[in-house]
Structure formats: structure tokens, C-alpha cells
N, C-alpha and C. Protein backbone atom coordinates (compact mmCIF):
# COMPACT_ATOMS: atom_id res chain seq x y z
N UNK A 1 23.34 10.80 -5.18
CA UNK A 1 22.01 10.23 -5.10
C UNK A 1 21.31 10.60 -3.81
N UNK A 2 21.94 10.41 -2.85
CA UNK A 2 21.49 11.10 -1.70
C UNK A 2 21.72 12.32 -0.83
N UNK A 3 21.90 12.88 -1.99
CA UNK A 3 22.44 14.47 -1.13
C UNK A 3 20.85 15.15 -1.21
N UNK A 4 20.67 16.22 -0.89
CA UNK A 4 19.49 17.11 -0.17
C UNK A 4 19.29 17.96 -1.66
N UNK A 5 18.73 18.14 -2.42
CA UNK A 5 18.11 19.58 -3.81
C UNK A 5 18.97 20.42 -3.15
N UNK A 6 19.11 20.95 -1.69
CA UNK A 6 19.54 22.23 -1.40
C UNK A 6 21.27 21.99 -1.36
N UNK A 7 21.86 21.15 -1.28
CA UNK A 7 22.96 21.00 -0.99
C UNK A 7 23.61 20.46 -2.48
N UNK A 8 23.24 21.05 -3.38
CA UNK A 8 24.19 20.84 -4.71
C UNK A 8 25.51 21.22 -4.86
N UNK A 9 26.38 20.49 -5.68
CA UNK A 9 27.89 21.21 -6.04
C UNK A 9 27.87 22.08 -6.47
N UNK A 10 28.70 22.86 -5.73
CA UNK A 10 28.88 24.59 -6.80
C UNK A 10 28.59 24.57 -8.00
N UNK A 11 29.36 23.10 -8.45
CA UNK A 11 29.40 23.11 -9.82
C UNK A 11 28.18 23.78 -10.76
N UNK A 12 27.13 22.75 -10.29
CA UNK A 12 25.78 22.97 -10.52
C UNK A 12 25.52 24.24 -10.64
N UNK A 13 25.72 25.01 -9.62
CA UNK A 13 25.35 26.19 -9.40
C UNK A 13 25.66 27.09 -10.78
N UNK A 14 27.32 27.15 -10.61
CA UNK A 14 27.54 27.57 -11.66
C UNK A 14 27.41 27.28 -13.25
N UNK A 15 27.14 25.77 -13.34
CA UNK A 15 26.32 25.39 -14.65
C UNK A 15 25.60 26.02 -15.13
N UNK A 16 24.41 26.14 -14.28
CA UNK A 16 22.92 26.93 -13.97
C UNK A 16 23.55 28.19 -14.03
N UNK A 17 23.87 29.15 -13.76
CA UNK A 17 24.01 30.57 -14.30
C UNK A 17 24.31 30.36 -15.17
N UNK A 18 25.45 30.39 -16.05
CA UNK A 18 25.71 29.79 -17.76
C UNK A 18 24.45 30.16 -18.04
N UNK A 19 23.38 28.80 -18.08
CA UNK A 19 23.01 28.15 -18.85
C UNK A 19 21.43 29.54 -18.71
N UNK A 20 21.53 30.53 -17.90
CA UNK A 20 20.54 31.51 -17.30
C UNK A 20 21.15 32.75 -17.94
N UNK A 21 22.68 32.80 -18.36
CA UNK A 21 23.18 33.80 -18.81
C UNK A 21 23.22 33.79 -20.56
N UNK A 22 22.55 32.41 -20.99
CA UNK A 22 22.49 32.38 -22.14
C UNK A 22 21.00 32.82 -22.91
N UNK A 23 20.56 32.79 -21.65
CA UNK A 23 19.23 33.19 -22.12
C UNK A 23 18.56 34.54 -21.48
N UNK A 24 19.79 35.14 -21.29
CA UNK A 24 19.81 36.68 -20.85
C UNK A 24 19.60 36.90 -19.47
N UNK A 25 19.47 36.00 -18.65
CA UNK A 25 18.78 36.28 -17.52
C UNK A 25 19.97 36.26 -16.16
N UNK A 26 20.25 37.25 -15.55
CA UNK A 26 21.48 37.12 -14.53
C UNK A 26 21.17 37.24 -13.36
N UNK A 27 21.77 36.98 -12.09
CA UNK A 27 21.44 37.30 -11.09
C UNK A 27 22.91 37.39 -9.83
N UNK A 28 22.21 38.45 -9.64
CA UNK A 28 23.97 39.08 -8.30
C UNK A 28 23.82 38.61 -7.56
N UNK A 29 24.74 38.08 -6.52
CA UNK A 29 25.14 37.56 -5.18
C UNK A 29 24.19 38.22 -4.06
N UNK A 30 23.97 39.38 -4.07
CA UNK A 30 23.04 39.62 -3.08
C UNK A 30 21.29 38.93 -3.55
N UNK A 31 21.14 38.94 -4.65
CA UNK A 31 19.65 38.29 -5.26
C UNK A 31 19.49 36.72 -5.14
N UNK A 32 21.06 36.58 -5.24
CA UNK A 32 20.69 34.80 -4.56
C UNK A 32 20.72 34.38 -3.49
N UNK A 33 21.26 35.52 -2.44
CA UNK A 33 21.54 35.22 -0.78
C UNK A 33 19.71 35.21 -0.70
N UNK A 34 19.29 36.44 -1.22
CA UNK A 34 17.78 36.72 -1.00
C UNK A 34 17.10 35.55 -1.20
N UNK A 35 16.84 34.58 -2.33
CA UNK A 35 15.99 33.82 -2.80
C UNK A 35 16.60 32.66 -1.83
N UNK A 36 17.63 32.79 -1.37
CA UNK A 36 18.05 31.75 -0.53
C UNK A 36 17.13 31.89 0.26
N UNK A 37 17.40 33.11 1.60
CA UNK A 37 17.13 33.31 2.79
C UNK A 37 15.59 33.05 2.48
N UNK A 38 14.34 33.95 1.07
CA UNK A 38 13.51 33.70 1.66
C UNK A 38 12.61 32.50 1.06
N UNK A 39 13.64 31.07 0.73
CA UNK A 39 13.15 30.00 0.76
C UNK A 39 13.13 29.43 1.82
N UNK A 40 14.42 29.36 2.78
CA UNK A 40 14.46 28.90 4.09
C UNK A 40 13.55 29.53 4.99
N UNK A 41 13.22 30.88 5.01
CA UNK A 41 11.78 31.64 5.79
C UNK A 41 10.71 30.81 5.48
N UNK A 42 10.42 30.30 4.15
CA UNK A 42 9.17 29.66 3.83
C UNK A 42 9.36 28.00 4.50
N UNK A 43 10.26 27.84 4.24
CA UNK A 43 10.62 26.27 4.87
C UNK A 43 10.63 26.13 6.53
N UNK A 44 10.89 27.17 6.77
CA UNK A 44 10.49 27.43 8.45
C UNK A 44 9.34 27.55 9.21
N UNK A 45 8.31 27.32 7.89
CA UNK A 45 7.15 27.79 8.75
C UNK A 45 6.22 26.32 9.11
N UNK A 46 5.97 26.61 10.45
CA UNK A 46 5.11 25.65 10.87
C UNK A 46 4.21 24.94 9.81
N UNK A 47 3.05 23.88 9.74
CA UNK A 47 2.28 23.39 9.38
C UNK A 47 1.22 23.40 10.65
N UNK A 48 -0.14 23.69 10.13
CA UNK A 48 -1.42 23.34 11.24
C UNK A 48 -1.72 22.13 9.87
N UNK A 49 -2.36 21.12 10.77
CA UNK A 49 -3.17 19.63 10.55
C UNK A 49 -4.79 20.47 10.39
N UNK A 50 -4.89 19.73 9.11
CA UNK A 50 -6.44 19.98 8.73
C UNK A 50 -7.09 19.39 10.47
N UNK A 51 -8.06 20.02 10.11
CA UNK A 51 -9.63 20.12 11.70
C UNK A 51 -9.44 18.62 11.10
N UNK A 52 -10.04 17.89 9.98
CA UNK A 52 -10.55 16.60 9.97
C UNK A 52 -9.36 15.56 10.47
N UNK A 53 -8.14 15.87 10.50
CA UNK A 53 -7.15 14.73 11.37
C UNK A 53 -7.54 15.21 12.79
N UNK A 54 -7.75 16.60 12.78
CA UNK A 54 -7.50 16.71 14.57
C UNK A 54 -9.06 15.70 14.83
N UNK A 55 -10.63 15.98 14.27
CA UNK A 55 -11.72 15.26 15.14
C UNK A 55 -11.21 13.38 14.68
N UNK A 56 -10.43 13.33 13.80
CA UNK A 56 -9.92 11.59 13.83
C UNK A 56 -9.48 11.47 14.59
N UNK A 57 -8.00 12.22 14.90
CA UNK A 57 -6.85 11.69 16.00
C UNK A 57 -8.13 11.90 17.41
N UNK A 58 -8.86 12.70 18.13
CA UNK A 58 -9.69 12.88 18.89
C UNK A 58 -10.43 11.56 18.99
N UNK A 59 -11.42 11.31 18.14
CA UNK A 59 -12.71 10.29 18.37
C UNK A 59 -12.16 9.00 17.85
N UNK A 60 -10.47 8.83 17.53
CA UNK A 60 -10.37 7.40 16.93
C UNK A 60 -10.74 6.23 17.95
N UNK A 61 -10.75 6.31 19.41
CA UNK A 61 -11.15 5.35 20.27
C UNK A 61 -12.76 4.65 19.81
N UNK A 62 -13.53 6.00 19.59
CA UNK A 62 -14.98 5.60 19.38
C UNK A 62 -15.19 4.42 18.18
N UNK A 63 -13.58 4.39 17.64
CA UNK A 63 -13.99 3.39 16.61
C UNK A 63 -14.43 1.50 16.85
N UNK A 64 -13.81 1.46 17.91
CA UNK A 64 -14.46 0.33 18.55
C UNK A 64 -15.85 -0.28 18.65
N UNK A 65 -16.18 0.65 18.29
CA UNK A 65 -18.33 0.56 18.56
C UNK A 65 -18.34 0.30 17.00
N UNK A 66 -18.19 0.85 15.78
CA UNK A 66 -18.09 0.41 14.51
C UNK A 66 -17.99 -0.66 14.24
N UNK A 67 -18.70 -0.95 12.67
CA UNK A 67 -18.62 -2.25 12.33
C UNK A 67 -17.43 -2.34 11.51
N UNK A 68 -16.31 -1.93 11.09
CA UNK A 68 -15.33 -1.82 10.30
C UNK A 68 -14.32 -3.27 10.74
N UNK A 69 -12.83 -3.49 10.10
CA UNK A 69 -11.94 -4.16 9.76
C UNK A 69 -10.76 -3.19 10.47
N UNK A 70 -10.62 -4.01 11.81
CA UNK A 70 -9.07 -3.65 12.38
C UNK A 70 -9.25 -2.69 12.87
N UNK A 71 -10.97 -2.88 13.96
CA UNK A 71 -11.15 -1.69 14.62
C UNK A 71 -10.37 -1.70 16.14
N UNK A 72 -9.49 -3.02 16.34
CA UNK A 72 -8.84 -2.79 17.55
C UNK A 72 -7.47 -1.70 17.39
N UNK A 73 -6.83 -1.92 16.02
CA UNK A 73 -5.84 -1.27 16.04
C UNK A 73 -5.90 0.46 15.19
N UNK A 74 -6.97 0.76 14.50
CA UNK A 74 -7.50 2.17 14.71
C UNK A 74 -8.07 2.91 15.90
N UNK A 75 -8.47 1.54 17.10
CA UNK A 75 -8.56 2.73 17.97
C UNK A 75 -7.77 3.50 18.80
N UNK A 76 -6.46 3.04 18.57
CA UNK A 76 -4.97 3.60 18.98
C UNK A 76 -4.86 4.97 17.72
N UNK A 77 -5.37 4.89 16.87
CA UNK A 77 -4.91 6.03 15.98
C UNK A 77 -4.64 7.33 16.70
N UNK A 78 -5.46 7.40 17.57
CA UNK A 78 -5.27 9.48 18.19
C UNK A 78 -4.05 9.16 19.24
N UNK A 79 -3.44 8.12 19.72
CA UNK A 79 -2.71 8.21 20.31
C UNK A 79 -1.46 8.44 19.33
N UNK A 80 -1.28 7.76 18.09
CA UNK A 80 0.24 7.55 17.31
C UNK A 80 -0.16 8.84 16.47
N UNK A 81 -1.12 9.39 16.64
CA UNK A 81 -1.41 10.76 15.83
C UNK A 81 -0.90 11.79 17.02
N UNK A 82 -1.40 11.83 17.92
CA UNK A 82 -0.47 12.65 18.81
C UNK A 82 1.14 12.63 19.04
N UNK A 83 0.91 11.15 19.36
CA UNK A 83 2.64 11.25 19.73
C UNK A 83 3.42 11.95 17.87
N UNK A 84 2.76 11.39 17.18
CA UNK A 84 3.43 12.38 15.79
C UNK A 84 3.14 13.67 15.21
N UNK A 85 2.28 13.80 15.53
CA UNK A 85 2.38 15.44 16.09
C UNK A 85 3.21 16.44 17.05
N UNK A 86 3.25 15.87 17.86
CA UNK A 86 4.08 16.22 18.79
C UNK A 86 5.69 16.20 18.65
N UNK A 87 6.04 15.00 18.56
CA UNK A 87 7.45 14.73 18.16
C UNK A 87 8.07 14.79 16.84
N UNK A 88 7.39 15.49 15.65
CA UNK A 88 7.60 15.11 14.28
C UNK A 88 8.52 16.89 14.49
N UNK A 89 9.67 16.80 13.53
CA UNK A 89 10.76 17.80 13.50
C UNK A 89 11.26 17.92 11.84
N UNK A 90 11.66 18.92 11.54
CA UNK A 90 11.81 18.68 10.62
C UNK A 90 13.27 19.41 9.99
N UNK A 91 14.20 19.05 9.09
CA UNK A 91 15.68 19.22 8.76
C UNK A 91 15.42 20.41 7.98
N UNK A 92 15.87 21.28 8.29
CA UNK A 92 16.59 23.02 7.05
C UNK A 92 17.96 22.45 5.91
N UNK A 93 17.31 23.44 5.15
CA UNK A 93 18.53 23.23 4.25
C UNK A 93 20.24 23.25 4.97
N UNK A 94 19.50 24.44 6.23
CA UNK A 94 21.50 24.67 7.03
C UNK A 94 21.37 23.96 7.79
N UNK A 95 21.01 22.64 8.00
CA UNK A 95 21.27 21.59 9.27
C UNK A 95 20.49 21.68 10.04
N UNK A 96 19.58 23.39 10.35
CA UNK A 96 18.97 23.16 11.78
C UNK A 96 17.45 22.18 11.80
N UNK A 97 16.82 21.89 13.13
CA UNK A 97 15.88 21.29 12.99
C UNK A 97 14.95 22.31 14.08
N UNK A 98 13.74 22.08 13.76
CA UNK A 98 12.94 22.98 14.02
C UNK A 98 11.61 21.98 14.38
N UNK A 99 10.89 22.07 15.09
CA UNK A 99 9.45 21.16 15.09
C UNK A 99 8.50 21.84 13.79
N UNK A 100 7.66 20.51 13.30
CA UNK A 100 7.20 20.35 11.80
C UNK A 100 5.47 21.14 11.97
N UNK A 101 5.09 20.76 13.21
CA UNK A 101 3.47 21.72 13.48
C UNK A 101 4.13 22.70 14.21
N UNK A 102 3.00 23.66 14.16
CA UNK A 102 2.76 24.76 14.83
C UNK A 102 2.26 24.48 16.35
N UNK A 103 2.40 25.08 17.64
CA UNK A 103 2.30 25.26 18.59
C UNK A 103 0.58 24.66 18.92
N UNK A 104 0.31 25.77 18.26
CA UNK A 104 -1.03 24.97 18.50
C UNK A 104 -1.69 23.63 17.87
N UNK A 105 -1.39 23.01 16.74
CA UNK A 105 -1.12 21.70 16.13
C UNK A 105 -0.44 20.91 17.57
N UNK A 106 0.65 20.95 18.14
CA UNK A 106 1.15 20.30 18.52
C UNK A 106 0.56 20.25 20.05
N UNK A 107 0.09 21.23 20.47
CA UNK A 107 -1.02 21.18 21.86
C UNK A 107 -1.92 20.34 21.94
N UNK A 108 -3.01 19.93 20.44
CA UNK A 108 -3.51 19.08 19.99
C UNK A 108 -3.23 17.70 20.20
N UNK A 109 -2.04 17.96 19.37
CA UNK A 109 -1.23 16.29 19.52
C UNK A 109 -0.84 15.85 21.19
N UNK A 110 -0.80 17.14 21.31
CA UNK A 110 -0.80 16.44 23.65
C UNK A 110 -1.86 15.99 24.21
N UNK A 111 -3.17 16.53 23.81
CA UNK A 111 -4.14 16.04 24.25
C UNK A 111 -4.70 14.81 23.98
N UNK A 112 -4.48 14.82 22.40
CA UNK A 112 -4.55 13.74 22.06
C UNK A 112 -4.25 12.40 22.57
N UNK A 113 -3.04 12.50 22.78
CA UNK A 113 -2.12 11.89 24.05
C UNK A 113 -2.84 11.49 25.48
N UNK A 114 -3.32 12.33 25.58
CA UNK A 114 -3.66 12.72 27.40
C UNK A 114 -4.71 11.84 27.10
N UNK A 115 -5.86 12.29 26.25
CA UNK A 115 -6.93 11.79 26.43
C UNK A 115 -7.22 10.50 25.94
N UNK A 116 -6.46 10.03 24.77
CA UNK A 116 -6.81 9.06 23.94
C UNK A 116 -6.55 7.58 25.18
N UNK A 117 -5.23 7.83 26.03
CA UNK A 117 -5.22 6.28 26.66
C UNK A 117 -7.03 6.57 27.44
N UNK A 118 -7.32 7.48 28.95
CA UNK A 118 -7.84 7.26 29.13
C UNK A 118 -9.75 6.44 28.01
N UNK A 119 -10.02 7.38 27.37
CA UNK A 119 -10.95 7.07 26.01
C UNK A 119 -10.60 5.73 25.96
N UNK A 120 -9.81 5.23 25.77
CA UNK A 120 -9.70 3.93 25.27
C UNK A 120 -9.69 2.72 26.01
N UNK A 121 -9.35 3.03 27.43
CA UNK A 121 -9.85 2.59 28.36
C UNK A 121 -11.30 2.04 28.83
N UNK A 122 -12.19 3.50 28.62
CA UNK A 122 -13.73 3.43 29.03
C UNK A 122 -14.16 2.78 27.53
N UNK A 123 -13.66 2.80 26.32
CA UNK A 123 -14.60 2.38 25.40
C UNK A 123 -13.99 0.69 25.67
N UNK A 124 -13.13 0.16 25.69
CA UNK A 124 -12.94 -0.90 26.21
C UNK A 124 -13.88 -1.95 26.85
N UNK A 125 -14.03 -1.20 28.15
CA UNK A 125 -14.67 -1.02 29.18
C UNK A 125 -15.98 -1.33 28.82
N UNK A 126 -16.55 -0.41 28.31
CA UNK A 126 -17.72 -0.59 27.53
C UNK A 126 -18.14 -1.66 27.05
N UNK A 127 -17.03 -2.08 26.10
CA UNK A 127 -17.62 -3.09 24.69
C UNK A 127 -16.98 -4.59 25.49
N UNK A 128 -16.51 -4.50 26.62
CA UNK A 128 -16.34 -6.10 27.12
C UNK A 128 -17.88 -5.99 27.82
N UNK A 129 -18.48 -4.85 28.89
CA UNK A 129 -19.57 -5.10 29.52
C UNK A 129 -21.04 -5.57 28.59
N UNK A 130 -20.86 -4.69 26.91
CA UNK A 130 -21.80 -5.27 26.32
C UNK A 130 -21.50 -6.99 25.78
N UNK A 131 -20.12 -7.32 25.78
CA UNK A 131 -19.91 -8.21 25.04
C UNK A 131 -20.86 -9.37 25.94
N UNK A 132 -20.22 -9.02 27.22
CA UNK A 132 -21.01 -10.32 28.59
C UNK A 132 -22.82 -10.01 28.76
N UNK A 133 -22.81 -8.82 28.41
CA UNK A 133 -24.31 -8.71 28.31
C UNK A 133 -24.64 -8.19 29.50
């Protein structure tokens, strides 16, 4: 129940040919190392974050000025969007782990970081000086 799609019993494996050899279709040891290797190439590859999370995780402080529901705790969003950007990793079929964005995705997610405490600070700042008037 909790084993990984990639980590099946041989058994399986060999079920599955059978059941591929009955319907004419075969495949050699070097053709499955291949489809191996270049699933794990595809599984290796970074992810970039759509532009519209990066200007959210960016301007989520500004949400404070909005009239919305639970605008104190969206305006932390670009911070827990960075730090998960940044720190998000992700498992290979062979054990290794690899980070889940791309370099530049994850530069993003630093700034995000960097900038979002200060931002949240001054909008703070802001909305107590209008609150007193």
C-alpha cells in the first residue's frame, strides 16, 4: 500500500511482460534501462512557479489594506511561499533528493523571504498609524 509506482515487485514486472508478450509487444533489457533512465531525466527536472504565485508570494503583505477575510494571516503568505520554495525537495525513484524549483524559482523564494518580513513591517506600520488617525 505504501510502496512508491516505481518500486514494484519484480513480480509485477514480470507479470507485465507476459501480459505485453501476449499481445505481441516485447521489450529488451537495454529498452527498459532506457525508458527507465529517461523517466528519471524527466523526473529530474526542475519546476519554475507560474509569474502569478511569484507577484502573490511578492505583494501578499499589501493584503492588509484589503477588505477581505483573514487578511492578517495572508499577509504572511510571501513569506511561507518563499520559505517553500526554497526548501521544498523532492524524492527520485533511486532514493536521491534533488530541490523541487529551479534556481531561479528558488532565488525568488529568497527574496521573497528577504523582503516579505521587512513589507510587512511598513504595511503594519501603516495600517496602525491610519487606524489612530
Amino acid at each position: 500500500m505504501g510502496q512508491n509506482f516505481d518500486q514494484r515487485h519484480l513480480g509485477d514486472y514480470a507479470l507485465a511482460a507476459k501480459l505485453l508478450e501476449k499481445q505481441g509487444i516485447s521489450y529488451s533489457l537495454a529498452q527498459l534501462e532506457h525508458l527507465r533512465s529517461n523517466r528519471l531525466e524527466a523526473l529530474s527536472q526542475p519546476q519554475d512557479l507560474p509569474a502569478i504565485w511569484l507577484v502573490i508570494g511578492y505583494l501578499s503583505p499589501l493584503i492588509l489594506f484589503a477588505p477581505v477575510p483573514f487578511t492578517f494571516a495572508l499577509s504572511f503568505l510571501g513569506i511561507f511561499m518563499g520559505a517553500f520554495i526554497r526548501l521544498t525537495k523532492k524524492t527520485l525513484p533511486d532514493g536521491s533528493r534533488i530541490a523541487a524549483f529551479s534556481i531561479k524559482t528558488r532565488n525568488h523564494g529568497k527574496w521573497m523571504l528577504i523582503s516579505g518580513i521587512p513589507l510587512i513591517i511598513i504595511c503594519w506600520t501603516l495600517l496602525v498609524r491610519i487606524w489612530r488617525g
